[in-house]
Protein backbone atom coordinates (compact mmCIF):
# COMPACT_ATOMS: atom_id res chain seq x y z
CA UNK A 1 202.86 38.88 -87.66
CA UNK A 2 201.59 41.03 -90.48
CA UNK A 3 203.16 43.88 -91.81
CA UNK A 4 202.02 47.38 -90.64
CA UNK A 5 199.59 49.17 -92.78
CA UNK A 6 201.86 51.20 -95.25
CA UNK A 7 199.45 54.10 -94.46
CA UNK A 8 200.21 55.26 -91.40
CA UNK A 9 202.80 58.02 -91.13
CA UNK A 10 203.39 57.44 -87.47
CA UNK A 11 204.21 53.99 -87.89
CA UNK A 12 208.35 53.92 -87.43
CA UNK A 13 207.93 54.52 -83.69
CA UNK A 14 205.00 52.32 -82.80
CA UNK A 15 206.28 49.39 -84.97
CA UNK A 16 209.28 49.02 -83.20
CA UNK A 17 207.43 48.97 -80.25
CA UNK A 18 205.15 46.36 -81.68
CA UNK A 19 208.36 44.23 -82.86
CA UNK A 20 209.87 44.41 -79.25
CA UNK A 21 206.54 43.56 -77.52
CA UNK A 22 204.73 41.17 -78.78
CA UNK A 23 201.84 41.00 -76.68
CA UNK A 24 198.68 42.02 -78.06
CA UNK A 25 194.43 42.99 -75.30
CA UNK A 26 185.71 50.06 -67.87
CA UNK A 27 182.62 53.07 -67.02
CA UNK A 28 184.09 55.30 -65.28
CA UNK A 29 182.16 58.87 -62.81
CA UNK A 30 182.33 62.31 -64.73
CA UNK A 31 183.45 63.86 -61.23
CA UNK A 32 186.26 61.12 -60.23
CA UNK A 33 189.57 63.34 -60.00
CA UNK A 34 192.94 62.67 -61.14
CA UNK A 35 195.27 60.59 -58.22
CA UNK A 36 198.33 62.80 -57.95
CA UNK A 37 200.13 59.67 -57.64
CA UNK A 38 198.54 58.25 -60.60
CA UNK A 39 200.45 59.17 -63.56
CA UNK A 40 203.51 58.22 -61.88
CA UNK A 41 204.01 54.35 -61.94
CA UNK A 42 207.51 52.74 -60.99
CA UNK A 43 210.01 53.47 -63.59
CA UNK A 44 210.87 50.24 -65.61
CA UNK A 45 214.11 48.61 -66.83
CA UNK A 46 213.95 46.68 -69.89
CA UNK A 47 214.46 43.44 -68.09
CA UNK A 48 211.55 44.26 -65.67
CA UNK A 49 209.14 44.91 -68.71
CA UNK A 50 210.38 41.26 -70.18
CA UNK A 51 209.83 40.18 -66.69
CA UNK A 52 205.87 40.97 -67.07
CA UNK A 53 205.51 39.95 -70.45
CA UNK A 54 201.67 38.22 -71.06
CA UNK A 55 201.07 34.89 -71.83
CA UNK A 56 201.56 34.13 -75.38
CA UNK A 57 199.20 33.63 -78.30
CA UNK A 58 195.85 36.53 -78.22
CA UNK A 59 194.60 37.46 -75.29
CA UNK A 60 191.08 35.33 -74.54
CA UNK A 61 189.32 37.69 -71.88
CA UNK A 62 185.61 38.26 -70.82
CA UNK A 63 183.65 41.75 -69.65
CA UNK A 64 183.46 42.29 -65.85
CA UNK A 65 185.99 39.23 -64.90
CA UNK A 66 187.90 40.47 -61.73
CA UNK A 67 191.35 40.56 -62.56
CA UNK A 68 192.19 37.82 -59.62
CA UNK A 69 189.97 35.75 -61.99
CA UNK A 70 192.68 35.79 -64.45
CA UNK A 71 195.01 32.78 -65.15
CA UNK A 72 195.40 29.71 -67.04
CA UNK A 73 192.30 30.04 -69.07
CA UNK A 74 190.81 33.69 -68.60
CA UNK A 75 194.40 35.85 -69.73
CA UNK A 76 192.59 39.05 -70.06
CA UNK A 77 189.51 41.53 -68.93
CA UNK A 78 187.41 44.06 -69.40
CA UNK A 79 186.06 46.32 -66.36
CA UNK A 80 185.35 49.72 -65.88
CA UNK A 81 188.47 52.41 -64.60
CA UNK A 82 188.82 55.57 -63.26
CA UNK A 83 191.93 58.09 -63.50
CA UNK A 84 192.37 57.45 -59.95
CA UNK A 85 192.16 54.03 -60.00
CA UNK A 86 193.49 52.82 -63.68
CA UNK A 87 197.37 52.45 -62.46
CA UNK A 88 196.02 50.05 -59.81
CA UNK A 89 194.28 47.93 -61.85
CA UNK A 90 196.88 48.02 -64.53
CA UNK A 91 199.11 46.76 -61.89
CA UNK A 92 196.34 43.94 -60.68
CA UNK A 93 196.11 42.55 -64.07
CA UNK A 94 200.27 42.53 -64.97
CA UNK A 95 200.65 40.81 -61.59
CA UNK A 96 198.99 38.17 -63.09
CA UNK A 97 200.46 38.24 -66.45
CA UNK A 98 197.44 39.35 -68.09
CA UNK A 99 195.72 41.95 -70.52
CA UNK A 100 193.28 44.76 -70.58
CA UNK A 101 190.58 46.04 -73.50
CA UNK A 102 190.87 49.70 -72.03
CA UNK A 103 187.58 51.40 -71.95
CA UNK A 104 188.14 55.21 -70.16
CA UNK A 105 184.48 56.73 -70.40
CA UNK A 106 181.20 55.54 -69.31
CA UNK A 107 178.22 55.14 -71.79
CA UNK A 108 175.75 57.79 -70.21
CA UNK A 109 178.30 60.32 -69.38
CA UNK A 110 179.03 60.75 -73.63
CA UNK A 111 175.56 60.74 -74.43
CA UNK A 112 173.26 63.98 -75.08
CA UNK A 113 169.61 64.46 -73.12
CA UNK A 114 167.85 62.09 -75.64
CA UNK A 115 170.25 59.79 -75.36
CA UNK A 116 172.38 59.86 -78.62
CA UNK A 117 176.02 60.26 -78.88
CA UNK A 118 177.93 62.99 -78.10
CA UNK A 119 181.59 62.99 -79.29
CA UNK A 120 182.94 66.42 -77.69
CA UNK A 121 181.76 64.53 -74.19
CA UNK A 122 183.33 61.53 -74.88
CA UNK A 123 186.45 63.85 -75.53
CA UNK A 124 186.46 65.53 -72.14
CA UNK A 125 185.77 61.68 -70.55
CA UNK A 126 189.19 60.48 -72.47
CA UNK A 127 190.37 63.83 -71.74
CA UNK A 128 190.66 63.25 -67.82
CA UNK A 129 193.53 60.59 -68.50
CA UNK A 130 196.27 62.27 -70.46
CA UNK A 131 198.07 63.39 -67.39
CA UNK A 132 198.09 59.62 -66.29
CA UNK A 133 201.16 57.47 -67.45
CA UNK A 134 200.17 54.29 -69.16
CA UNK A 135 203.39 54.29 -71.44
CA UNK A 136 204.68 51.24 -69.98
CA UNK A 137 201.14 49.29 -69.77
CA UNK A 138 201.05 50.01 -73.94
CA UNK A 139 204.50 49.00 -74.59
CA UNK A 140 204.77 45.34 -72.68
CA UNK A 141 201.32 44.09 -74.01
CA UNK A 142 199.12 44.60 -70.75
CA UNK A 143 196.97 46.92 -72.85
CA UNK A 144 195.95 45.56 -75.74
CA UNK A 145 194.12 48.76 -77.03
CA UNK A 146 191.72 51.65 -76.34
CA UNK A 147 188.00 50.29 -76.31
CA UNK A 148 186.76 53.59 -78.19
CA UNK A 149 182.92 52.46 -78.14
CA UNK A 150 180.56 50.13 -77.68
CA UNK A 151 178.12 49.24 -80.62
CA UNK A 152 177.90 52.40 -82.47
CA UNK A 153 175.94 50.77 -84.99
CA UNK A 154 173.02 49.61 -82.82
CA UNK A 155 170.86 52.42 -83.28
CA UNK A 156 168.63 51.46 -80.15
CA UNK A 157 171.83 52.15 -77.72
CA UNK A 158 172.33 55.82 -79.33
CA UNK A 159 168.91 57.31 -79.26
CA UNK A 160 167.61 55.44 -82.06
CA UNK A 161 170.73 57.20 -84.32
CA UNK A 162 173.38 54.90 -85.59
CA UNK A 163 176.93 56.63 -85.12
CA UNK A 164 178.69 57.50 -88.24
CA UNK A 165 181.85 55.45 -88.98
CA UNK A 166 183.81 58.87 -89.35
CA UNK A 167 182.74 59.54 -86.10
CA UNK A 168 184.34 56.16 -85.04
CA UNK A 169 187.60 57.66 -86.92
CA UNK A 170 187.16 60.72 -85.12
CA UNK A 171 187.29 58.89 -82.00
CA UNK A 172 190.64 57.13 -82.80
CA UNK A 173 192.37 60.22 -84.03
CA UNK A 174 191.61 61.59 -80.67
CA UNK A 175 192.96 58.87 -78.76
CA UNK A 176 195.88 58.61 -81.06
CA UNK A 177 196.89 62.27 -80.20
CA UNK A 178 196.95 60.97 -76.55
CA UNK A 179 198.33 57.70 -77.11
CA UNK A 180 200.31 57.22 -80.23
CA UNK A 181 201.14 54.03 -79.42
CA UNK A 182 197.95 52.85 -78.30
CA UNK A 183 196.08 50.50 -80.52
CA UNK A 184 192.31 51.60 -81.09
CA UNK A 185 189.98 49.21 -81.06
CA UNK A 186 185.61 49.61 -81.65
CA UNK A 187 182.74 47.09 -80.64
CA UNK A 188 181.59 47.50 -84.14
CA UNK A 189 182.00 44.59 -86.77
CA UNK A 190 184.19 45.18 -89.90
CA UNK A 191 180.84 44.47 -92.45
CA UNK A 192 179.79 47.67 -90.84
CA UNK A 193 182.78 49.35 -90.97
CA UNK A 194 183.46 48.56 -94.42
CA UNK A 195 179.61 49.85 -95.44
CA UNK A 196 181.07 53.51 -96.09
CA UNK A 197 184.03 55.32 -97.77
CA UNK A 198 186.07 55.61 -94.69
CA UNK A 199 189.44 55.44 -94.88
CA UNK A 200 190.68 54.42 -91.16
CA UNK A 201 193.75 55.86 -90.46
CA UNK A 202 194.14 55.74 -87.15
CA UNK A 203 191.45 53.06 -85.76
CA UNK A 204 193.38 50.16 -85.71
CA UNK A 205 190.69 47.32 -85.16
CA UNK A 206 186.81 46.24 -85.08
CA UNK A 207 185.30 43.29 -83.63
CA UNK A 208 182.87 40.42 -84.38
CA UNK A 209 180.56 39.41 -81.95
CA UNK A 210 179.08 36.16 -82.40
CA UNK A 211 175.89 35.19 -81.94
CA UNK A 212 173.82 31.94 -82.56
CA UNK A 213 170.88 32.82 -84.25
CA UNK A 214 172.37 35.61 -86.42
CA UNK A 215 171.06 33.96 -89.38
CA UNK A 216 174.73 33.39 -90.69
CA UNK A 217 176.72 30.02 -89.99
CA UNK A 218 179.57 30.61 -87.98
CA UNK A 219 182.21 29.66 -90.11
CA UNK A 220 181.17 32.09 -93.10
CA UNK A 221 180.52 35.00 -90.40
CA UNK A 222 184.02 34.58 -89.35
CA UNK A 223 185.14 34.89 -92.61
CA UNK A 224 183.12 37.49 -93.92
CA UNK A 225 184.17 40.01 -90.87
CA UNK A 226 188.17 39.30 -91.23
CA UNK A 227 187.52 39.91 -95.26
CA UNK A 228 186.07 43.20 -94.29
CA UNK A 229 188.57 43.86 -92.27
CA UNK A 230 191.61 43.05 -94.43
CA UNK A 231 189.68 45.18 -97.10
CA UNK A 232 190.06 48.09 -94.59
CA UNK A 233 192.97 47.54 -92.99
CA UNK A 234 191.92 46.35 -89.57
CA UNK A 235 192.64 44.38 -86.91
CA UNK A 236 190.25 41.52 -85.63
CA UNK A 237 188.82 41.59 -81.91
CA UNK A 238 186.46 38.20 -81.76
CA UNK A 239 183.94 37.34 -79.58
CA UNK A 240 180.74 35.61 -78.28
CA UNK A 241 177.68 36.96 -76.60
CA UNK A 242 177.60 33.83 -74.36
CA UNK A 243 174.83 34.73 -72.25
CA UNK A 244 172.37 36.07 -74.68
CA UNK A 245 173.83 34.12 -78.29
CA UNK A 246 172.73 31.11 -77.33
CA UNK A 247 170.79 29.17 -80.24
CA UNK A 248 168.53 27.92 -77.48
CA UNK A 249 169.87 24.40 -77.30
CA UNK A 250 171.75 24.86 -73.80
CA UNK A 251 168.28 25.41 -72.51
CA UNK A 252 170.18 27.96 -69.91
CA UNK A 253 168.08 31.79 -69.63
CA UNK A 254 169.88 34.75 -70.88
CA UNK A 255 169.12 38.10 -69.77
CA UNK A 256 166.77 38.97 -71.96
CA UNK A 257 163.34 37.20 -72.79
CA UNK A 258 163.47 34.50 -74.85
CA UNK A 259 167.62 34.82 -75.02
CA UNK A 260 169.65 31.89 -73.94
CA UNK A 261 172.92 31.41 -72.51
CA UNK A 262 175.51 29.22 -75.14
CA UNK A 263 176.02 25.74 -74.61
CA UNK A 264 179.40 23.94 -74.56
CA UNK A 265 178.93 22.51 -77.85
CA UNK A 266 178.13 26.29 -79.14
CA UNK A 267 181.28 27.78 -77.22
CA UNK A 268 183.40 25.15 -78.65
CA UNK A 269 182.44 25.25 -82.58
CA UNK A 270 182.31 28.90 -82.33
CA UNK A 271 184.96 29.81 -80.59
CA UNK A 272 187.03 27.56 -82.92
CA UNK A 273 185.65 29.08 -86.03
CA UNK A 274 186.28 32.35 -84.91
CA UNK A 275 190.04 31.87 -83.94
CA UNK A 276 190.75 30.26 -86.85
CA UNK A 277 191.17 33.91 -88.34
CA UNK A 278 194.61 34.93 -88.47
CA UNK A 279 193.78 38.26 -88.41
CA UNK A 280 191.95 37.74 -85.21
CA UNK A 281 194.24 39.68 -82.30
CA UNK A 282 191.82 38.86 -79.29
CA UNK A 283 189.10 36.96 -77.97
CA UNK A 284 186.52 38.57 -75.94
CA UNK A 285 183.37 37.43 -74.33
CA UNK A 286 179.96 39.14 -72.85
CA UNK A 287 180.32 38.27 -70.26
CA UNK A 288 180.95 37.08 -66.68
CA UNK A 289 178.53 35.33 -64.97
CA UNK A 290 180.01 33.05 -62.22
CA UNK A 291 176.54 30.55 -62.13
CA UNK A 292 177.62 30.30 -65.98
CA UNK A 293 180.82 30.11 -66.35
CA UNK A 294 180.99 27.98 -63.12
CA UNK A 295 179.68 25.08 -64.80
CA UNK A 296 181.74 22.08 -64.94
CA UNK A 297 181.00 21.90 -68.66
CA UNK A 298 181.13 25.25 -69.37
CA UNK A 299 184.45 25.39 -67.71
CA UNK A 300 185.69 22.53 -70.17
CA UNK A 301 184.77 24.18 -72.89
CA UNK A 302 186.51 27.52 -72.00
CA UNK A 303 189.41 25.72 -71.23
CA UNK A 304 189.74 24.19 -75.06
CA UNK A 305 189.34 27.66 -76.66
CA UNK A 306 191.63 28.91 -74.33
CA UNK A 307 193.95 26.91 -75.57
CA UNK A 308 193.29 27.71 -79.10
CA UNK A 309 193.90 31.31 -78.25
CA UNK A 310 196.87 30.94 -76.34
CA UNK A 311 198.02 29.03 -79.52
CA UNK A 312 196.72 31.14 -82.36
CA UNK A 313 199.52 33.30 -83.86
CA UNK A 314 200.55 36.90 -81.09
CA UNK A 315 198.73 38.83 -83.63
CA UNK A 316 198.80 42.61 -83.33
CA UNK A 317 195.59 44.74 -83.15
CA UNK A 318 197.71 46.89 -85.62
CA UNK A 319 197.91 46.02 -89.34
């Protein structure tokens, strides 16, 4: 595993706790209210938090998979939470030995009346789950990190106005005053994050998400984004858009016009590209669609990169 960044003042605490547990990976209502039960999970011996420990390697997960999906192949998710309801599904997805990308706001409660970002909402969103105790779900691996933000630089998502990447930073120092412990993690990839002077202290990792016809081959992408991100000091969250990244050969639809769904052929040379990053500290796809990922040879090909995840060095979202 690779040294913590030298950089981080903090880091005595949360590297032990990264040395001990060595696992590494939701929209939510602006009027839910906090469960008075919530913050309160079972208290935890250190045998019991061995005793959950995820499956080994990075987590290789998918957006909107129900955590009774996860198993041999899918070891992680993505879904939306509430404060009322996040202990629960923490619970749901350590039952099962698997991991969470955390995401605790939804998109159009942090956004202003035309539509662009708003970070003092996204604060009070965040906000609404300090009171809730996750400390355990951090420390034995079932969280692999906070999902700040989705595509910040996709202007067309924002109002037409790309997020600035202190912004992003912002974000992170936020959550770290929350969470200390909590790796932070942004949908944005590290070419992007690496296009201005930011120095990241406290985000932790951004993420590439592959698509077919991005121009770029595959194997140069990959490399390009964990350059980037060794130039910054970040982690690696990969991906593919596998219903709309398609280069058109699997002749499945996407959601979009003229988008199409990845074939096995795709999932398998890009997914191996991809986790062939040692920096890379999870593997996440867009996203669940059972009459896609039901496929008997879509299924096969899952299962191989599944395998190369699950065998890819327990890399931590924290460098």
């Amino acid at each position: 595993m690779l040294l913590p960044r030298s950089r981080r003042i903090a880091g005595g605490m949360r590297a032990v706790a990264l040395t001990v547990f060595a696992g590494t990976l939701g929209a939510c209502g602006a009027t839910d209210q906090l469960d008075p039960d919530a913050g309160s999970p079972p208290p935890q011996t250190p045998e019991m938090v061995s005793a959950n420990a995820v499956a080994p390697g990075v987590v290789f997960a998918s957006f909107d998979l129900d955590p009774s999906a996860i198993g041999t192949v899918h070891t992680g998710t993505v879904r939306p939470t509430t404060p009322s309801s996040v202990i629960l599904y923490l619970n749901s997805v350590r039952a099962k030995k698997g991991r969470v990308l955390l995401k605790l706001h939804g998109d159009n409660a942090v956004r202003n009346s035309d539509k662009s970002f708003n970070l003092d909402k996204w604060k009070t969103e965040v906000g609404r789950f300090k009171n809730v105790n996750i400390t355990s779900y951090i420390a034995d691996g079932t969280i692999v990190g906070h999902f700040l933000l989705d595509e910040p630089h996709f202007p067309s998502r924002w109002g037409n106005k790309t997020i600035p990447q202190a912004t992003v930073e912002a974000m992170a120092t936020y959550s770290k005053q929350l969470w200390p412990n909590m790796p932070t993690i942004v949908n944005a990839p590290p070419s992007w994050l690496d296009d201005q002077p930011v120095t990241y202290t406290n985000l932790d990792a951004g993420w590439a998400m592959f698509m077919g016809k991005s121009g770029t081959a595959v194997t140069k992408y990959a490399t390009n984004q964990a350059n980037a991100a060794k130039k910054k000091g970040l982690g690696l969250i990969a991906g593919l858009n596998v219903l709309d990244g398609g280069d058109g050969s699997s002749g499945f639809p996407g959601n979009y016009p003229n988008k199409f769904a990845m074939s096995a052929a795709e999932l398998r040379s890009y997914g191996a590209a991809l986790l062939a990053q040692i920096r890379v500290c999870g593997f996440v796809m867009w996203k669940f669609k059972s009459s896609y990922y039901d496929r008997a040879d879509i299924k096969s090909a899952m299962t191989e990169i599944s395998a190369k995840a699950r065998s890819h060095a327990a890399t931590s979202c924290k460098q």
